[in-house]
C-alpha atoms as a PDB file:
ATOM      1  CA  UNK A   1     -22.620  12.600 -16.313  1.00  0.00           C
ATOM      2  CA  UNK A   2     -18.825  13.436 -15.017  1.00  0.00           C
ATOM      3  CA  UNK A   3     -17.106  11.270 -12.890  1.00  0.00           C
ATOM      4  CA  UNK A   4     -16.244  12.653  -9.205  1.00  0.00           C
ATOM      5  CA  UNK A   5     -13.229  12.297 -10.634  1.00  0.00           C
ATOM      6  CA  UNK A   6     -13.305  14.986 -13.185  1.00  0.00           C
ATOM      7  CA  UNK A   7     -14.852  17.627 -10.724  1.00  0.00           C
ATOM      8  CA  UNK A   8     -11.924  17.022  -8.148  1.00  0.00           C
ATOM      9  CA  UNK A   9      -9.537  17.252 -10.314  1.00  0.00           C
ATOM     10  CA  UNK A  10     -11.229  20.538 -11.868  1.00  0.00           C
ATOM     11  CA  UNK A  11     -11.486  21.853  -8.395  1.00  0.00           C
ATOM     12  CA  UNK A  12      -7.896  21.549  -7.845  1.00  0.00           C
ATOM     13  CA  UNK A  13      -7.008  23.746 -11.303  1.00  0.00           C
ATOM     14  CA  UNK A  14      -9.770  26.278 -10.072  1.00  0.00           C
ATOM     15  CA  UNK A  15      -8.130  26.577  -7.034  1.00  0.00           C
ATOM     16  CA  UNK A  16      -4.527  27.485  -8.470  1.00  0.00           C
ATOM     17  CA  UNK A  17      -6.300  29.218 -11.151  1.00  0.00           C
ATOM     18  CA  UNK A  18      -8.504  31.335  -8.178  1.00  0.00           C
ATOM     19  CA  UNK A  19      -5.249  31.682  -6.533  1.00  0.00           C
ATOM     20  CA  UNK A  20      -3.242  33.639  -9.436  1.00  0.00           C
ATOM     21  CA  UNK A  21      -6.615  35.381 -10.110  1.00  0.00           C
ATOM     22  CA  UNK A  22      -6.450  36.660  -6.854  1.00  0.00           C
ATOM     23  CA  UNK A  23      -2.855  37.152  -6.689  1.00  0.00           C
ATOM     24  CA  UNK A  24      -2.959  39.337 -10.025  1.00  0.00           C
ATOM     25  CA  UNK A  25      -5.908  41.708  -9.478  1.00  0.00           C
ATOM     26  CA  UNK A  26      -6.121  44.361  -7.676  1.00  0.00           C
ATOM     27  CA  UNK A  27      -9.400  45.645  -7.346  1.00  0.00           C
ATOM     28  CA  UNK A  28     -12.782  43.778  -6.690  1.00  0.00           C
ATOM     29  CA  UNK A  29     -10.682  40.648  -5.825  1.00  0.00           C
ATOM     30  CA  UNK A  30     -12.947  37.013  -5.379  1.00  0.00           C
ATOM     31  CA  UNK A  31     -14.079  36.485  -1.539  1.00  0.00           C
ATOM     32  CA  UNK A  32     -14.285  32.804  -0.261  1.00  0.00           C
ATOM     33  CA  UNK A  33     -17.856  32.378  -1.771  1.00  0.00           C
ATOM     34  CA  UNK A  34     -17.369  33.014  -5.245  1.00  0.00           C
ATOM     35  CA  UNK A  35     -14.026  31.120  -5.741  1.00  0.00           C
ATOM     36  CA  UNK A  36     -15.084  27.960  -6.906  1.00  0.00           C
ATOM     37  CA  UNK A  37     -17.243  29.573  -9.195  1.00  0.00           C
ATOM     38  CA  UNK A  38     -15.387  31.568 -10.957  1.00  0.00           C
ATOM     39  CA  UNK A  39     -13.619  30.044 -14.439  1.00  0.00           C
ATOM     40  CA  UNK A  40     -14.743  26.654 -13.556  1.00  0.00           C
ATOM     41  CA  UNK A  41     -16.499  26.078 -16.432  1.00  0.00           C
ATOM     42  CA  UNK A  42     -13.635  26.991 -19.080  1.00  0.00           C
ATOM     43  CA  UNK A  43     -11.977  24.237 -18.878  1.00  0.00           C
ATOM     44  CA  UNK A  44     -15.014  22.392 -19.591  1.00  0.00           C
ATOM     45  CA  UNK A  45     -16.050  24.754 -22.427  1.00  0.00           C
ATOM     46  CA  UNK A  46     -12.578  24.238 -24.452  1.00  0.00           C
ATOM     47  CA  UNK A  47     -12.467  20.652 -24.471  1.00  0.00           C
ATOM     48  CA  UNK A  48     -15.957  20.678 -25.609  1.00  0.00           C
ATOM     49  CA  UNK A  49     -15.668  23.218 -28.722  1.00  0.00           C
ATOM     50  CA  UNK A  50     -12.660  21.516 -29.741  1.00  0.00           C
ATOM     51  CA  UNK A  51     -14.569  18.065 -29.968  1.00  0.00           C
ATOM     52  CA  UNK A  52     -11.643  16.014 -27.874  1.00  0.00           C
ATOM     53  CA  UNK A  53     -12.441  12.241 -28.561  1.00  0.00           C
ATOM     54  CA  UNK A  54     -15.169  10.472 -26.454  1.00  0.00           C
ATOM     55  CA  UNK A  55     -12.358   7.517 -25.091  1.00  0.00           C
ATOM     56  CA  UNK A  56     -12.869   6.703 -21.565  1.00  0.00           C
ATOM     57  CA  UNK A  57     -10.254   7.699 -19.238  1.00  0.00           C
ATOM     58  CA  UNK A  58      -7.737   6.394 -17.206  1.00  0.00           C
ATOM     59  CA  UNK A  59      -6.411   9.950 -16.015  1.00  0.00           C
ATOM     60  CA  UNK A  60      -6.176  13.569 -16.752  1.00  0.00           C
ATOM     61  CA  UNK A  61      -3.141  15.462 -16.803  1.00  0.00           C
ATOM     62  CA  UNK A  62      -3.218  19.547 -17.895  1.00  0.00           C
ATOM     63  CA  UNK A  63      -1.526  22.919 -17.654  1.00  0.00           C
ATOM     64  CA  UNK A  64      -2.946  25.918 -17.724  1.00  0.00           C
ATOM     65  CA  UNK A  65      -1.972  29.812 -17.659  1.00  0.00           C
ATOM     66  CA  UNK A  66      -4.305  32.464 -17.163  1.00  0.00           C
ATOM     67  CA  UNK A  67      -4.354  36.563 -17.067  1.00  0.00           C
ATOM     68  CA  UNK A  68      -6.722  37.593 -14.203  1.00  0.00           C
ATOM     69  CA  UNK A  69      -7.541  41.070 -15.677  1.00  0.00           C
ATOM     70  CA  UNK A  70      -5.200  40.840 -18.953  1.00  0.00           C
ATOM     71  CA  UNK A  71      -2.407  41.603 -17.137  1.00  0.00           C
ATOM     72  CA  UNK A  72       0.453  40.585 -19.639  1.00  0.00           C
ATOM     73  CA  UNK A  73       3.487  41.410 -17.521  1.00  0.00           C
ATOM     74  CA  UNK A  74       2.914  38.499 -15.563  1.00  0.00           C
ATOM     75  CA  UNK A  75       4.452  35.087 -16.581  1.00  0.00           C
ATOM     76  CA  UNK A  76       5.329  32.817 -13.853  1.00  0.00           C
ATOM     77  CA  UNK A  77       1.406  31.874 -14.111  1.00  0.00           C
ATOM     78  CA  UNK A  78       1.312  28.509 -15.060  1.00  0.00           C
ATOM     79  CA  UNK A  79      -0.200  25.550 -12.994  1.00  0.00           C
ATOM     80  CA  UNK A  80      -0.680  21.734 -13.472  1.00  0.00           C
ATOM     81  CA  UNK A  81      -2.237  18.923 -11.920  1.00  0.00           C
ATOM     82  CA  UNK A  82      -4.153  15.754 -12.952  1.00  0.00           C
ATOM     83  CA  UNK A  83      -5.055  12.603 -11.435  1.00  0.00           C
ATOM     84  CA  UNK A  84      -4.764   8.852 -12.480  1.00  0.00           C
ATOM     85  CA  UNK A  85      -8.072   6.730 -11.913  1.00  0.00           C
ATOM     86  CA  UNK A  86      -9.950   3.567 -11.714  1.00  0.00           C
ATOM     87  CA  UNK A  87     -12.655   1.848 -13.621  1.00  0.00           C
ATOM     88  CA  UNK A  88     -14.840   3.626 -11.775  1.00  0.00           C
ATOM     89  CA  UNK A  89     -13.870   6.767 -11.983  1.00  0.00           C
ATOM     90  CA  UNK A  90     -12.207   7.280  -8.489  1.00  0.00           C
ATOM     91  CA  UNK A  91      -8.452   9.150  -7.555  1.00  0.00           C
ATOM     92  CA  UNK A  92      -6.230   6.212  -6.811  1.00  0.00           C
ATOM     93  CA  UNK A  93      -2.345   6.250  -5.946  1.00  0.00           C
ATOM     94  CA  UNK A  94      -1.128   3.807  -7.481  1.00  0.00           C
ATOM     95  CA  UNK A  95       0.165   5.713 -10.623  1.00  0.00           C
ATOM     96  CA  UNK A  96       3.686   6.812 -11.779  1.00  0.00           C
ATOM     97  CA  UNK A  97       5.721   9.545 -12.460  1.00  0.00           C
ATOM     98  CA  UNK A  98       3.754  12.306 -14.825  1.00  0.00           C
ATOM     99  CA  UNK A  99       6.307  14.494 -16.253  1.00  0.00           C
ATOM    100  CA  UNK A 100       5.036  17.911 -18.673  1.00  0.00           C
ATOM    101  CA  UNK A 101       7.453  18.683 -20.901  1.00  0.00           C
ATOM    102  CA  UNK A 102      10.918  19.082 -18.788  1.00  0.00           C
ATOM    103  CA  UNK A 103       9.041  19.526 -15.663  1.00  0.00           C
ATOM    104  CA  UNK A 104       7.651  16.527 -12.860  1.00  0.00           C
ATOM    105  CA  UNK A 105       4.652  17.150 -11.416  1.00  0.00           C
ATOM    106  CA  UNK A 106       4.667  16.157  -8.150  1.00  0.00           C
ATOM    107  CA  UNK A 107       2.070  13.617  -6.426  1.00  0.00           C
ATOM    108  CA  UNK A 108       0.236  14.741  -3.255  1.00  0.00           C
ATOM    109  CA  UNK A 109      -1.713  11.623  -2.291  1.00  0.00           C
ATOM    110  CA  UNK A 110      -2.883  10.694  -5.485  1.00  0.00           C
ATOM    111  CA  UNK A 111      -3.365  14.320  -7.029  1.00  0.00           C
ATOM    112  CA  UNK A 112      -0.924  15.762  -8.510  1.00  0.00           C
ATOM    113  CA  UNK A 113      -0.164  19.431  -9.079  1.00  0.00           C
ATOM    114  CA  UNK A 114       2.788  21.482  -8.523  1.00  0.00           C
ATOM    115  CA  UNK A 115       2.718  23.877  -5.434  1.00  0.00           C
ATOM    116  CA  UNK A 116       4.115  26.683  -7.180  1.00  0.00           C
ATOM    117  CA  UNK A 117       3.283  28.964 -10.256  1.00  0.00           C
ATOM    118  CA  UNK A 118       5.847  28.581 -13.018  1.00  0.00           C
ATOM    119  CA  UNK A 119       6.953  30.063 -15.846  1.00  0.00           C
ATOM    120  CA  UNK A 120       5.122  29.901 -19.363  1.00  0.00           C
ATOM    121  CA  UNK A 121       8.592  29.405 -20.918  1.00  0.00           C
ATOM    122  CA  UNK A 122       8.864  26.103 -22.831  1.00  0.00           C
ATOM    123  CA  UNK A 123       5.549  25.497 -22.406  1.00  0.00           C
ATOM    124  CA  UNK A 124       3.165  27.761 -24.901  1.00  0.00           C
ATOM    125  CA  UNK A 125       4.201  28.139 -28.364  1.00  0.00           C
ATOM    126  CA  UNK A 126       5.909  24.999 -28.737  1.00  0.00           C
ATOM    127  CA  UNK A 127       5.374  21.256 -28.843  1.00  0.00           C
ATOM    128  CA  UNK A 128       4.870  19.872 -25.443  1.00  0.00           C
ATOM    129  CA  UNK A 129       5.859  15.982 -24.603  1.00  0.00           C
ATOM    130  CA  UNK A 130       3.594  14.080 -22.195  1.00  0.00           C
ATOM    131  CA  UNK A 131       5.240  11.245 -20.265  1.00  0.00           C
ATOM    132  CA  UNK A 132       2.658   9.177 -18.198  1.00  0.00           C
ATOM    133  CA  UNK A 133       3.873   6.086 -16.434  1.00  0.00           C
ATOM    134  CA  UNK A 134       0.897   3.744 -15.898  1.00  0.00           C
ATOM    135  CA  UNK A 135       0.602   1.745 -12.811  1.00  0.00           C
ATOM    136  CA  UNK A 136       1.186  -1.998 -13.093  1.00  0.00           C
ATOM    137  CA  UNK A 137      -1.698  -3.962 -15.260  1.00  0.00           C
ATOM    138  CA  UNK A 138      -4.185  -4.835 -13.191  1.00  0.00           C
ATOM    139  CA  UNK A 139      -4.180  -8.685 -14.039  1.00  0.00           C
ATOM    140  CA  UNK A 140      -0.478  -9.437 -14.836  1.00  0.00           C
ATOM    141  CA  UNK A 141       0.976  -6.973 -12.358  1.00  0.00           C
ATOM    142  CA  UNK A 142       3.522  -5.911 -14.959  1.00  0.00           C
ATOM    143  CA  UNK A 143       4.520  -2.447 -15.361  1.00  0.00           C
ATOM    144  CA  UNK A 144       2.917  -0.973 -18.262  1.00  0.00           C
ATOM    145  CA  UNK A 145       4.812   1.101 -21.023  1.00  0.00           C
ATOM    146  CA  UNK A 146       4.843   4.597 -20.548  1.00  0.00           C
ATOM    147  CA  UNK A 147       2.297   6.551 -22.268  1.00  0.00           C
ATOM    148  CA  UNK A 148       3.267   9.526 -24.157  1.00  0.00           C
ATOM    149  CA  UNK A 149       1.935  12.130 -26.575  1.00  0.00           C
ATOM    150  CA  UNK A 150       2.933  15.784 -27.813  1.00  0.00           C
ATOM    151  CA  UNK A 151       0.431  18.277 -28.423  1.00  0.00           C
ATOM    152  CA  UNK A 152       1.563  21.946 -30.331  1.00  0.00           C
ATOM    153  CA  UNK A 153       0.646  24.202 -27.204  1.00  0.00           C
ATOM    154  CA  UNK A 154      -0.709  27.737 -28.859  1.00  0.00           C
ATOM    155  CA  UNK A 155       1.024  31.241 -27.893  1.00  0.00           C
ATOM    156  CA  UNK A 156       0.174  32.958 -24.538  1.00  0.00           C
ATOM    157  CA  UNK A 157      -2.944  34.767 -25.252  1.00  0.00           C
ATOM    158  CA  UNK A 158      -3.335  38.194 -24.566  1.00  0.00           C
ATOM    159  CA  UNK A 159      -5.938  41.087 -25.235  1.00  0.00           C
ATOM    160  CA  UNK A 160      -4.509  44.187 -27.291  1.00  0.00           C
ATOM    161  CA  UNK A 161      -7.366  46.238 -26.964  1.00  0.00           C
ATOM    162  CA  UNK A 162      -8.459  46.655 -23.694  1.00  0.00           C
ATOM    163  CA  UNK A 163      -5.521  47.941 -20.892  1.00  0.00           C
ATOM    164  CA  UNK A 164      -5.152  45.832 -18.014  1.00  0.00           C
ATOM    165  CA  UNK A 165      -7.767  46.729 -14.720  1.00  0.00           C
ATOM    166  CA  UNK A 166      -9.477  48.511 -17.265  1.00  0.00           C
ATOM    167  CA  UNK A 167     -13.480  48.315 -16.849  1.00  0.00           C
ATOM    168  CA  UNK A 168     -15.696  47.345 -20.314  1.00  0.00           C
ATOM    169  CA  UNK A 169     -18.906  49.057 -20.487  1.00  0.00           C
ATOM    170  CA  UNK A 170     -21.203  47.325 -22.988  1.00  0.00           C
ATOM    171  CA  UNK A 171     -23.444  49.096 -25.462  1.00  0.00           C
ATOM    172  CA  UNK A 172     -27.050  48.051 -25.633  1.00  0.00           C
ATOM    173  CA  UNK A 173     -27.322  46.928 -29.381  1.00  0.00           C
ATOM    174  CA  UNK A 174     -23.859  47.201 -30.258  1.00  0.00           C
ATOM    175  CA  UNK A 175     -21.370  44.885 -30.998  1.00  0.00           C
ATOM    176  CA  UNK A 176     -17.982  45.013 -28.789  1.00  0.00           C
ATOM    177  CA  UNK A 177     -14.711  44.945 -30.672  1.00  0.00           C
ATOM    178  CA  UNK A 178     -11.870  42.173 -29.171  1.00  0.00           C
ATOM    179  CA  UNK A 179      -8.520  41.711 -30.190  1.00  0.00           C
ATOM    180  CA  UNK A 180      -5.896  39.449 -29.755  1.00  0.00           C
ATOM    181  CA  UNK A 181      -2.132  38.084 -30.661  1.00  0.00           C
ATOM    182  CA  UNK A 182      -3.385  35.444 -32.869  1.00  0.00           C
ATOM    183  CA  UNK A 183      -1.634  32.107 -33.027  1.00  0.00           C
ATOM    184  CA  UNK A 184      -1.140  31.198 -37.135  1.00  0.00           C
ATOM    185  CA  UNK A 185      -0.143  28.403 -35.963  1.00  0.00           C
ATOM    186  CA  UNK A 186      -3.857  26.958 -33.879  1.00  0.00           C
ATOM    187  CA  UNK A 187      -5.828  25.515 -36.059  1.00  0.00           C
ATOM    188  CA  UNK A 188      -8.182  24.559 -33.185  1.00  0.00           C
ATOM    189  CA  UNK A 189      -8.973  28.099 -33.053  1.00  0.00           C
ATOM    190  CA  UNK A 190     -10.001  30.429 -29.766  1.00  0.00           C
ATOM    191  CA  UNK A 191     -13.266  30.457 -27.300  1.00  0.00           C
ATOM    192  CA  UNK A 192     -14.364  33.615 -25.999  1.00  0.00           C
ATOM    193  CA  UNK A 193     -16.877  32.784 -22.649  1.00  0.00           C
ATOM    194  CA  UNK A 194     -18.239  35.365 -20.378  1.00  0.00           C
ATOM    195  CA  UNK A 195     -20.036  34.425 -16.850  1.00  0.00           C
ATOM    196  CA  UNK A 196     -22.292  36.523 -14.542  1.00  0.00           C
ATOM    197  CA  UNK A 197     -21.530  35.193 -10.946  1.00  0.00           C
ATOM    198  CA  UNK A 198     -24.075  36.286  -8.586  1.00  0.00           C
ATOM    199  CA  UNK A 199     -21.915  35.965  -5.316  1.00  0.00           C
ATOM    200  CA  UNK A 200     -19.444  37.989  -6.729  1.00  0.00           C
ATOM    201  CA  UNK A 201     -19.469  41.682  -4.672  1.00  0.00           C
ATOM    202  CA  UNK A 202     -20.554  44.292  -7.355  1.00  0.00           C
ATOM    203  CA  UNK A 203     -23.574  41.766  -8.318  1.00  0.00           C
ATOM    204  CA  UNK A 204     -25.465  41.412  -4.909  1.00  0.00           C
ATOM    205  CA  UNK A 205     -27.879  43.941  -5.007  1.00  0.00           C
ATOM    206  CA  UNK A 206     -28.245  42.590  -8.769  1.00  0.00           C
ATOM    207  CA  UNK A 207     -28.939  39.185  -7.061  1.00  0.00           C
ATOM    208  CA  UNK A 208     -31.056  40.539  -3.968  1.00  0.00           C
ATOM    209  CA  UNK A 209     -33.255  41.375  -7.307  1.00  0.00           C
ATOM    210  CA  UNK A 210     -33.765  38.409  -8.725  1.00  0.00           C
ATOM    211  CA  UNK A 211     -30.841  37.344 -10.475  1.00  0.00           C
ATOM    212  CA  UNK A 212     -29.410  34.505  -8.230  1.00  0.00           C
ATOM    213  CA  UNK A 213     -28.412  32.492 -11.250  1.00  0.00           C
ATOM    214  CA  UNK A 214     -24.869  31.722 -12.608  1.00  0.00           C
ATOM    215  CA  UNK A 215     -25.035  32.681 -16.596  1.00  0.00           C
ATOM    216  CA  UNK A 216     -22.219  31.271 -19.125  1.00  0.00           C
ATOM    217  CA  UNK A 217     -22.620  32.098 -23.086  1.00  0.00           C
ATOM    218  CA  UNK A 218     -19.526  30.966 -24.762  1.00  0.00           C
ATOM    219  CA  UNK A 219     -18.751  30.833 -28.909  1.00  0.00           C
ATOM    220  CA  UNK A 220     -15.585  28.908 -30.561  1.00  0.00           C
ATOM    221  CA  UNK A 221     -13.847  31.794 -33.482  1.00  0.00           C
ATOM    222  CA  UNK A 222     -11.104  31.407 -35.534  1.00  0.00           C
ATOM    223  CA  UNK A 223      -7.505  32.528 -33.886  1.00  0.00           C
ATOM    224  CA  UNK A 224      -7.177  35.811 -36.447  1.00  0.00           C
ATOM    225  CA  UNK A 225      -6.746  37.999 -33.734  1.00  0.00           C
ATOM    226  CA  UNK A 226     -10.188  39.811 -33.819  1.00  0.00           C
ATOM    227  CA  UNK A 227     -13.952  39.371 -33.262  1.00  0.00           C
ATOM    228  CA  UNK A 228     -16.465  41.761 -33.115  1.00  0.00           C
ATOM    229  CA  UNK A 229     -19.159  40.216 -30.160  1.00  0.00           C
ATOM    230  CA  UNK A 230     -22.633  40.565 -31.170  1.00  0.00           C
ATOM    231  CA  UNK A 231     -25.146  42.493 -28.797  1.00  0.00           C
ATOM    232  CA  UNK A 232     -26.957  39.022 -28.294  1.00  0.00           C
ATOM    233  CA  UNK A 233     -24.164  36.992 -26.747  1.00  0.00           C
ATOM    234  CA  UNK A 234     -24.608  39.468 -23.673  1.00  0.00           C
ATOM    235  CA  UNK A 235     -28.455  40.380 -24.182  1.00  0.00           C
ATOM    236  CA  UNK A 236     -29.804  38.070 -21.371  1.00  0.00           C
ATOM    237  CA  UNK A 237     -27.127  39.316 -19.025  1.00  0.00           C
ATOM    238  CA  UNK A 238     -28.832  41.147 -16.207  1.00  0.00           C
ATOM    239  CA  UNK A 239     -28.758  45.025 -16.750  1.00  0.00           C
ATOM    240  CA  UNK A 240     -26.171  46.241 -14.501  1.00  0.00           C
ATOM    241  CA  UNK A 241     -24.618  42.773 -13.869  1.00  0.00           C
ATOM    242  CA  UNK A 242     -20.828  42.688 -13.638  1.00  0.00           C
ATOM    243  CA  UNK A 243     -19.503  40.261 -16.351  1.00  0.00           C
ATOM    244  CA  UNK A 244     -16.199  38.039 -16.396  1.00  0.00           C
ATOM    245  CA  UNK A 245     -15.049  37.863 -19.989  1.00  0.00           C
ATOM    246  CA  UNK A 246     -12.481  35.214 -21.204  1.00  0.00           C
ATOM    247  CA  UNK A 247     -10.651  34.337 -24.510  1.00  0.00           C
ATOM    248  CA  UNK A 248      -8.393  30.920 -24.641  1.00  0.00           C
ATOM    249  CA  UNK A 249      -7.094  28.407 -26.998  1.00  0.00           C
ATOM    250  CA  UNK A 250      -5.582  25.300 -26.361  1.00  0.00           C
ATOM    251  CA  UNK A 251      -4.834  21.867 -27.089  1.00  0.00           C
ATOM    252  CA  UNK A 252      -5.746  18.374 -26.342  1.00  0.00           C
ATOM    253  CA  UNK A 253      -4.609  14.629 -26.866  1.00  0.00           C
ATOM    254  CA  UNK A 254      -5.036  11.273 -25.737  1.00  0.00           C
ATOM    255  CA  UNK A 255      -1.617   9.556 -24.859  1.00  0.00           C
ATOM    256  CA  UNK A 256      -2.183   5.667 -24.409  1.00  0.00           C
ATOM    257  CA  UNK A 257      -0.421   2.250 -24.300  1.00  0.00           C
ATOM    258  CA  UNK A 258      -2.182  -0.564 -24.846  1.00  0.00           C
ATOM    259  CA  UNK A 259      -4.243  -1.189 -21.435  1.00  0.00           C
ATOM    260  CA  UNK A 260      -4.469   2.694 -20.495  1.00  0.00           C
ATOM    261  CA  UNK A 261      -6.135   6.206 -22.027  1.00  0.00           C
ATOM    262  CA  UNK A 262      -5.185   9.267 -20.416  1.00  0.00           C
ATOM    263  CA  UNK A 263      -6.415  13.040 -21.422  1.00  0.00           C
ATOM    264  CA  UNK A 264      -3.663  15.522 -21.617  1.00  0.00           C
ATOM    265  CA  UNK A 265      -3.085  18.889 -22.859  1.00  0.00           C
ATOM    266  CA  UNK A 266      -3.039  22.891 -21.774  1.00  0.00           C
ATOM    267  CA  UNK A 267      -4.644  26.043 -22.427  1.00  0.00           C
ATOM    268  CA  UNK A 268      -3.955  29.780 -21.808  1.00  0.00           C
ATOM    269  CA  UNK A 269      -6.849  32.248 -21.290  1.00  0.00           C
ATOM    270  CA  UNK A 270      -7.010  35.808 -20.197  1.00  0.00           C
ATOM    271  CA  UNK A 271      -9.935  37.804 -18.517  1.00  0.00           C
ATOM    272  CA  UNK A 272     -10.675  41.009 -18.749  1.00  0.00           C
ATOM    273  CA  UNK A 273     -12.086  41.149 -14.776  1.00  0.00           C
ATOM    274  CA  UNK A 274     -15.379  43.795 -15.188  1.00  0.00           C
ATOM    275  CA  UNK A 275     -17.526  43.966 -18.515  1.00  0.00           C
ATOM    276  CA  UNK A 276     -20.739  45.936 -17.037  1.00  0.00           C
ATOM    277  CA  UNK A 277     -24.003  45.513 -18.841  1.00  0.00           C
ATOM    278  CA  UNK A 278     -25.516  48.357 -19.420  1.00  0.00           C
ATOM    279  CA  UNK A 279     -28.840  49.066 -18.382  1.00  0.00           C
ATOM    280  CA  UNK A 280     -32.221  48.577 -20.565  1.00  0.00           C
END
C-alpha cells in the first residue's frame, strides 16, 4: 500500500504535468474532472518496469518533461517537486535545501516544486547531480551529511511518426507502427502506456454505455526507436473509446547518507492526445 505521502506528492507532478498538458493542446483540452486522472499512473508505471530498489523512503525528489500531443517545439516543459517525510510516511518541513542539477527547488510548506516550467536544457541527455540536505538526526540533533546521487537522464523523447494534434485511428487486428529518437545511451529502456479515461469529453456517451472504468495496459521495450504494438494491447479498449497513448524513459536512484534514503530521478514522456479504437 502507498503512503499518503506518495499520492500527494504524485498529485502535485499531475498537476504541473495537467497544467502543460493543457497549456500545449489545442483541441479536446482536459476539463476539471478528468485532470487528476489523466497520466497519473506513469509515473507509477516507470518506476515499476524499471525495478527501482524496494528501500524505504525518507523523501522523493523528481523531474519530469512531457509532450501533451507530441508537440516537439516546445521545451520550457519541465517540472519538479518532491517532498521529505517521516517514519510514517507523512510531508514534514523540517528538510533542507533540494537542489536538481544547477537548479533549487523551492519549498512551499513542506512540498517542494518550482512554480514555473523550465527548460529541458541541462537536464535530459546528461548526468544529473542530486543534492539533498537531510534535516537534523532525529536523536543527536546533528545535521546530517548531504545526500547526493547522479543518475544519466535519457534524451527528450519524441514521436517521429505521428505529426503533432494528429488523431491515430487503430486497426482492428493490426498492429500500429511507433517510432521514436532512441536514446543508445538508456539501457533501462522505454514504456509505452495507453489509458481510456471515461470523464474525458469524446468518451461520455462511451461511458453513458457502460464503460465507466479507467483502463491502463502498459509494456517496457527496448529504446531502438521502434515498436510495432500488437492488436491485443488495445483489444479490451472499448470500441469507439478515445485513447491517451504515452512513450517515456527515465531514470532512477537512491541518494542516501547514513540515517536517510531518498528516491530521486526524472523522466520524459510524450502523448500522442487521441488514438480512437475502432469499432468491432
Amino acid at each position: 500500500m502507498k503512503h499518503c505521502n506518495e499520492r500527494s506528492v504524485k498529485y502535485v507532478f499531475c498537476f504541473f504535468f495537467c497544467f502543460m498538458a493543457i497549456s500545449s493542446c489545442t483541441k479536446d483540452k482536459p476539463d476539471e474532472s478528468e485532470i487528476q486522472e489523466i497520466g497519473v499512473g506513469l509515473f507509477d508505471v516507470i518506476e515499476y518496469y524499471y525495478k527501482l530498489t524496494t528501500t524505504k523512503v525518507d523523501g522523493k525528489f523528481i523531474f519530469e518533461s512531457n509532450l501533451c500531443d507530441n508537440e516537439p517545439s516546445n521545451s520550457n516543459i519541465v517540472t519538479a517537486g518532491g517532498a521529505f517525510y517521516d517514519k510514517q510516511g507523512n510531508i514534514v518541513n523540517n528538510g533542507g535545501t533540494v537542489v536538481i542539477g544547477t537548479m533549487t527547488v523551492p519549498n512551499h510548506n513542506g512540498t517542494f516544486y518550482i512554480e514555473k516550467a523550465v527548460s529541458q536544457n541541462g537536464l535530459y541527455g546528461t548526468n544529473v547531480k542530486f543534492t539533498i540536505q537531510s534535516p537534523p538526526d532525529i536523536l543527536t540533533g546533528t545535521q546530517a551529511a548531504d545526500a547526493t546521487a547522479s543518475i544519466y537522464s535519457p534524451l527528450p523523447i519524441n514521436i517521429t511518426n505521428i505529426q503533432p494534434g494528429t488523431k491515430l485511428l487503430l486497426k482492428a487486428n493490426m498492429s500500429t507502427s511507433l517510432t521514436w529518437n532512441a536514446d543508445p545511451a538508456n539501457s533501462n529502456g522505454v514504456v509505452i502506456m495507453a489509458e481510456y479515461i471515461p470523464s474525458r469529453s469524446p468518451n461520455r456517451n462511451i461511458a453513458s454505455g457502460g464503460a465507466t472504468g479507467l483502463i491502463q495496459h502498459s509494456q517496457l521495450v527496448p529504446d531502438n526507436g521502434s515498436y510495432s504494438i500488437p492488436w491485443s494491447f488495445f483489444s479490451d479498449y472499448p470500441p469507439g473509446g478515445h485513447v491517451i497513448l504515452w512513450i517515456a524513459r527515465g531514470n532512477y536512484a537512491i541518494a542516501s547518507t547514513s540515517v536517510y534514503n531518498y528516491k530521486v530521478g526524472g523522466y520524459t514522456a510524450a502523448g500522442i492526445w487521441d488514438v480512437i479504437v475502432p469499432p468491432r
